[in-house]
C-alpha atoms as a PDB file:
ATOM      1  CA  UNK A   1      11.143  12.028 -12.899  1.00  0.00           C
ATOM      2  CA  UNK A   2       8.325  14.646 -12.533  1.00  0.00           C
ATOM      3  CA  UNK A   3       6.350  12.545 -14.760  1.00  0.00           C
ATOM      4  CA  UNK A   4       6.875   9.635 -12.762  1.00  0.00           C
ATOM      5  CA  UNK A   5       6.183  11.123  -9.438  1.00  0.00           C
ATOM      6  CA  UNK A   6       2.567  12.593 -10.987  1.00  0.00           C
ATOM      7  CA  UNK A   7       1.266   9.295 -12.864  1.00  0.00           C
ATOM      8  CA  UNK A   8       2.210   7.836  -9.505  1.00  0.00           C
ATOM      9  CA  UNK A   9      -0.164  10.076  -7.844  1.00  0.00           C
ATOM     10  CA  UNK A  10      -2.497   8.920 -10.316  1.00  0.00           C
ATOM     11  CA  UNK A  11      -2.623   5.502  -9.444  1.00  0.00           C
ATOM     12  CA  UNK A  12      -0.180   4.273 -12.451  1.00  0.00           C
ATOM     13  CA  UNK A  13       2.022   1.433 -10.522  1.00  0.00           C
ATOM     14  CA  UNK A  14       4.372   1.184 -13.310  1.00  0.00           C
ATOM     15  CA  UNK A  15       5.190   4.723 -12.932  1.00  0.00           C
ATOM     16  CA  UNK A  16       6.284   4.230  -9.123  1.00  0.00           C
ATOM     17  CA  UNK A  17       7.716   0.751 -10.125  1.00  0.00           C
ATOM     18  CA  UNK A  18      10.337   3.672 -12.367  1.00  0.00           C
ATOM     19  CA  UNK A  19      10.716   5.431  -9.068  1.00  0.00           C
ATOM     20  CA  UNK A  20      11.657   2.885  -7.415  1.00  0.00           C
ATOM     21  CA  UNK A  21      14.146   1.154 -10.147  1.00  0.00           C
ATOM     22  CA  UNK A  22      15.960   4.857 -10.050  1.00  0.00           C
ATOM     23  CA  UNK A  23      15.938   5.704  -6.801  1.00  0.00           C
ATOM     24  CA  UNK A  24      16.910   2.146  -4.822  1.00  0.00           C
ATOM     25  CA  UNK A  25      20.547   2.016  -5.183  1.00  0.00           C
ATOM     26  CA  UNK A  26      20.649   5.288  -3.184  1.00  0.00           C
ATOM     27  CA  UNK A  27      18.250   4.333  -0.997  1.00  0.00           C
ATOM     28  CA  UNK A  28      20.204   1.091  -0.430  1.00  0.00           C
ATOM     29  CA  UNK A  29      23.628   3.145   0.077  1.00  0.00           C
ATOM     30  CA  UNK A  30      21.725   5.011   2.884  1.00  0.00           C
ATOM     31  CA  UNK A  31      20.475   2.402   4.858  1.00  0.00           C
ATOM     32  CA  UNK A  32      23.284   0.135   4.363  1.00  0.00           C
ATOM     33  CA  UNK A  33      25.744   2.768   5.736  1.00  0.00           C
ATOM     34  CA  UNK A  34      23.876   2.956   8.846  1.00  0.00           C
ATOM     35  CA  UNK A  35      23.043  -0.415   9.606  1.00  0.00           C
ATOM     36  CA  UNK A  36      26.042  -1.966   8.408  1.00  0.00           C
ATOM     37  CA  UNK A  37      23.801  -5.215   7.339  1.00  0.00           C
ATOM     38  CA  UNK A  38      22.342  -6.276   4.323  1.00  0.00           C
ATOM     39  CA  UNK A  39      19.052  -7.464   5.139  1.00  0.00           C
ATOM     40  CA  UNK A  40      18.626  -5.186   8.108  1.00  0.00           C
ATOM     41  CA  UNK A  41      18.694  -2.165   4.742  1.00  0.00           C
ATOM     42  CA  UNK A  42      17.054  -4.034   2.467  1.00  0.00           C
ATOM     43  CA  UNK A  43      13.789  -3.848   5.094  1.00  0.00           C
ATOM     44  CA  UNK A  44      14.513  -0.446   5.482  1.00  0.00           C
ATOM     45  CA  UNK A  45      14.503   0.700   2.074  1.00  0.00           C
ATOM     46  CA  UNK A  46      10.946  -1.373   1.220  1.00  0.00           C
ATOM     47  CA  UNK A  47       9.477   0.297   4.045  1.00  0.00           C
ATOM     48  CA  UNK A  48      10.430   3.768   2.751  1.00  0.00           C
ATOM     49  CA  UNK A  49       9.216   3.022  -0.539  1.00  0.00           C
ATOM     50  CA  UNK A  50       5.874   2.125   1.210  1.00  0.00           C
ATOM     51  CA  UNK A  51       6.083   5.356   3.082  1.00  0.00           C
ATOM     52  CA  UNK A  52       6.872   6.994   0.134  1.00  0.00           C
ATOM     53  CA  UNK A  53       4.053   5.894  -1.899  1.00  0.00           C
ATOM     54  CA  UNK A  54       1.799   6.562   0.932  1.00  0.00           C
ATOM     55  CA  UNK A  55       2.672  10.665   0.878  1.00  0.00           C
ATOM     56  CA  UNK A  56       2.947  11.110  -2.885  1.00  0.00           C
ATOM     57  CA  UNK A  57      -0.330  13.197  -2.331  1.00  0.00           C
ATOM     58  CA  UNK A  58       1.535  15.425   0.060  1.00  0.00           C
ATOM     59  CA  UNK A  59       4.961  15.623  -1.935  1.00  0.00           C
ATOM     60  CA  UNK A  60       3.946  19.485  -2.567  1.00  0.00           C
ATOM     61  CA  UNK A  61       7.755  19.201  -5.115  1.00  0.00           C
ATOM     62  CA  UNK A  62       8.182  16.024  -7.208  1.00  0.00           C
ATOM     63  CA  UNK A  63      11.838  16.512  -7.243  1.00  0.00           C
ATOM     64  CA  UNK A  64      11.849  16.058  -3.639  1.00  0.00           C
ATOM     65  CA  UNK A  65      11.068  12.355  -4.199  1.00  0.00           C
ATOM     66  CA  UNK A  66      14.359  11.376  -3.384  1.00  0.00           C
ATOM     67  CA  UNK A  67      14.716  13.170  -0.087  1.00  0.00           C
ATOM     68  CA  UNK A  68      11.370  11.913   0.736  1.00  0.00           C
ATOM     69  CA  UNK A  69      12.987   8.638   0.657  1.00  0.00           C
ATOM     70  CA  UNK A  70      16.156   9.161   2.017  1.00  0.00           C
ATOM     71  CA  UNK A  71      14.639  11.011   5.242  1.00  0.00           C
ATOM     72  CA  UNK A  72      12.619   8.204   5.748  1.00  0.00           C
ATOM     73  CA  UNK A  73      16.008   5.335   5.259  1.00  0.00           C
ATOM     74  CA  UNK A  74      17.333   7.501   7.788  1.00  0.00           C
ATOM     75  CA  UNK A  75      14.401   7.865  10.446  1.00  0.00           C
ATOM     76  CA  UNK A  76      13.473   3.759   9.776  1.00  0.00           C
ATOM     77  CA  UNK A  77      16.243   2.791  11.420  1.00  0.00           C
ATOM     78  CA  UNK A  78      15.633   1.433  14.951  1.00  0.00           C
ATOM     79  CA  UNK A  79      17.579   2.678  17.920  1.00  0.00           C
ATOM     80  CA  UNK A  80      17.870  -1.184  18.956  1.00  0.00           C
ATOM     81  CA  UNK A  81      18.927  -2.123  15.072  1.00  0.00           C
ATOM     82  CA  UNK A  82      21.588   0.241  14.888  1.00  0.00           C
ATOM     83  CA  UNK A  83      22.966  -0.877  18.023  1.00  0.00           C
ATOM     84  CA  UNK A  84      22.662  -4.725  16.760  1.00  0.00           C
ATOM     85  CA  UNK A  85      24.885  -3.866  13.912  1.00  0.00           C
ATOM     86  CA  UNK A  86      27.510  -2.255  15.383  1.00  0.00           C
ATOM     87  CA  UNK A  87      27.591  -4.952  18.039  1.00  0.00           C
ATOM     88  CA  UNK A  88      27.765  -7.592  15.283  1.00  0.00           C
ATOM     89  CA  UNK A  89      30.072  -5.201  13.602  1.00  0.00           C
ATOM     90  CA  UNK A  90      32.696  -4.944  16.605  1.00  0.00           C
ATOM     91  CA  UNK A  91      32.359  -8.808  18.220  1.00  0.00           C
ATOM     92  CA  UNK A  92      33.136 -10.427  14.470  1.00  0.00           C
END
Protein backbone atom coordinates (compact mmCIF):
# COMPACT_ATOMS: atom_id res chain seq x y z
CA UNK A 1 0.00 0.00 0.00
CA UNK A 2 2.97 2.37 0.68
CA UNK A 3 3.90 1.89 -2.81
CA UNK A 4 0.65 2.77 -3.98
CA UNK A 5 0.13 5.81 -1.91
CA UNK A 6 3.85 7.21 -3.27
CA UNK A 7 3.46 6.44 -7.18
CA UNK A 8 0.16 8.16 -6.50
CA UNK A 9 1.94 11.16 -5.38
CA UNK A 10 3.80 10.81 -8.43
CA UNK A 11 1.19 11.26 -10.76
CA UNK A 12 0.77 7.31 -11.60
CA UNK A 13 -3.29 7.02 -11.87
CA UNK A 14 -3.15 3.37 -11.93
CA UNK A 15 -1.52 3.38 -8.66
CA UNK A 16 -4.53 5.41 -6.99
CA UNK A 17 -6.97 3.43 -9.29
CA UNK A 18 -5.24 0.26 -6.58
CA UNK A 19 -6.13 2.57 -3.76
CA UNK A 20 -9.18 2.95 -4.57
CA UNK A 21 -10.10 -0.87 -5.66
CA UNK A 22 -8.74 -1.72 -1.86
CA UNK A 23 -9.98 0.76 0.03
CA UNK A 24 -13.88 1.27 -1.41
CA UNK A 25 -15.69 -1.45 0.24
CA UNK A 26 -14.75 0.22 3.56
CA UNK A 27 -15.30 3.37 2.44
CA UNK A 28 -18.73 2.21 1.20
CA UNK A 29 -19.51 0.45 4.74
CA UNK A 30 -18.85 3.95 6.27
CA UNK A 31 -20.96 6.03 4.40
CA UNK A 32 -23.63 3.59 3.93
CA UNK A 33 -24.00 3.16 7.75
CA UNK A 34 -24.62 6.72 8.13
CA UNK A 35 -26.76 7.57 5.43
CA UNK A 36 -28.68 4.55 5.33
CA UNK A 37 -28.99 5.00 1.28
CA UNK A 38 -27.23 3.68 -1.46
CA UNK A 39 -26.70 6.39 -3.75
CA UNK A 40 -26.66 9.05 -1.08
CA UNK A 41 -22.89 6.77 -0.05
CA UNK A 42 -21.96 6.04 -3.21
CA UNK A 43 -21.57 10.19 -3.74
CA UNK A 44 -19.98 10.26 -0.62
CA UNK A 45 -17.35 7.85 -1.07
CA UNK A 46 -16.32 9.44 -4.83
CA UNK A 47 -16.04 12.65 -3.22
CA UNK A 48 -13.60 11.33 -0.58
CA UNK A 49 -11.61 9.67 -3.06
CA UNK A 50 -11.39 13.13 -4.79
CA UNK A 51 -10.46 14.63 -1.50
CA UNK A 52 -8.19 12.06 -0.98
CA UNK A 53 -6.28 12.37 -4.07
CA UNK A 54 -6.22 16.02 -3.63
CA UNK A 55 -4.02 15.72 -0.07
CA UNK A 56 -1.79 12.80 -1.05
CA UNK A 57 0.97 15.58 -0.94
CA UNK A 58 0.09 16.27 2.65
CA UNK A 59 -0.49 12.52 3.80
CA UNK A 60 2.88 13.05 5.97
CA UNK A 61 2.09 8.59 6.74
CA UNK A 62 0.98 6.50 3.72
CA UNK A 63 -0.62 4.06 5.98
CA UNK A 64 -2.91 6.67 7.04
CA UNK A 65 -4.57 6.48 3.59
CA UNK A 66 -7.39 4.79 4.87
CA UNK A 67 -8.25 7.13 7.70
CA UNK A 68 -7.75 9.88 5.33
CA UNK A 69 -10.66 8.47 3.64
CA UNK A 70 -12.76 7.38 6.21
CA UNK A 71 -12.55 10.93 8.08
CA UNK A 72 -13.57 12.43 5.10
CA UNK A 73 -16.93 9.56 4.47
CA UNK A 74 -17.64 10.71 7.79
CA UNK A 75 -17.33 14.67 7.59
CA UNK A 76 -19.10 14.46 3.72
CA UNK A 77 -22.10 13.73 5.05
CA UNK A 78 -24.61 16.63 5.07
CA UNK A 79 -26.48 17.61 8.18
CA UNK A 80 -29.69 17.87 5.79
CA UNK A 81 -28.71 14.22 4.12
CA UNK A 82 -28.49 12.49 7.22
CA UNK A 83 -31.68 13.78 8.30
CA UNK A 84 -33.29 12.75 4.72
CA UNK A 85 -32.34 9.22 5.42
CA UNK A 86 -33.51 8.68 8.58
CA UNK A 87 -36.76 10.36 7.60
CA UNK A 88 -37.02 8.00 4.61
CA UNK A 89 -35.77 5.40 6.97
CA UNK A 90 -38.66 5.87 9.69
CA UNK A 91 -41.86 6.98 7.20
CA UNK A 92 -41.23 3.56 4.91
Amino acid sequence: MREWVEKARLGDAEAFGQLVLHFRGMAYAVSYDMLKDVHLAEDAVQDAFIEAYQNLEKLQNPYRFSRLVQDHCRKTVPADAAAQASFGASSG
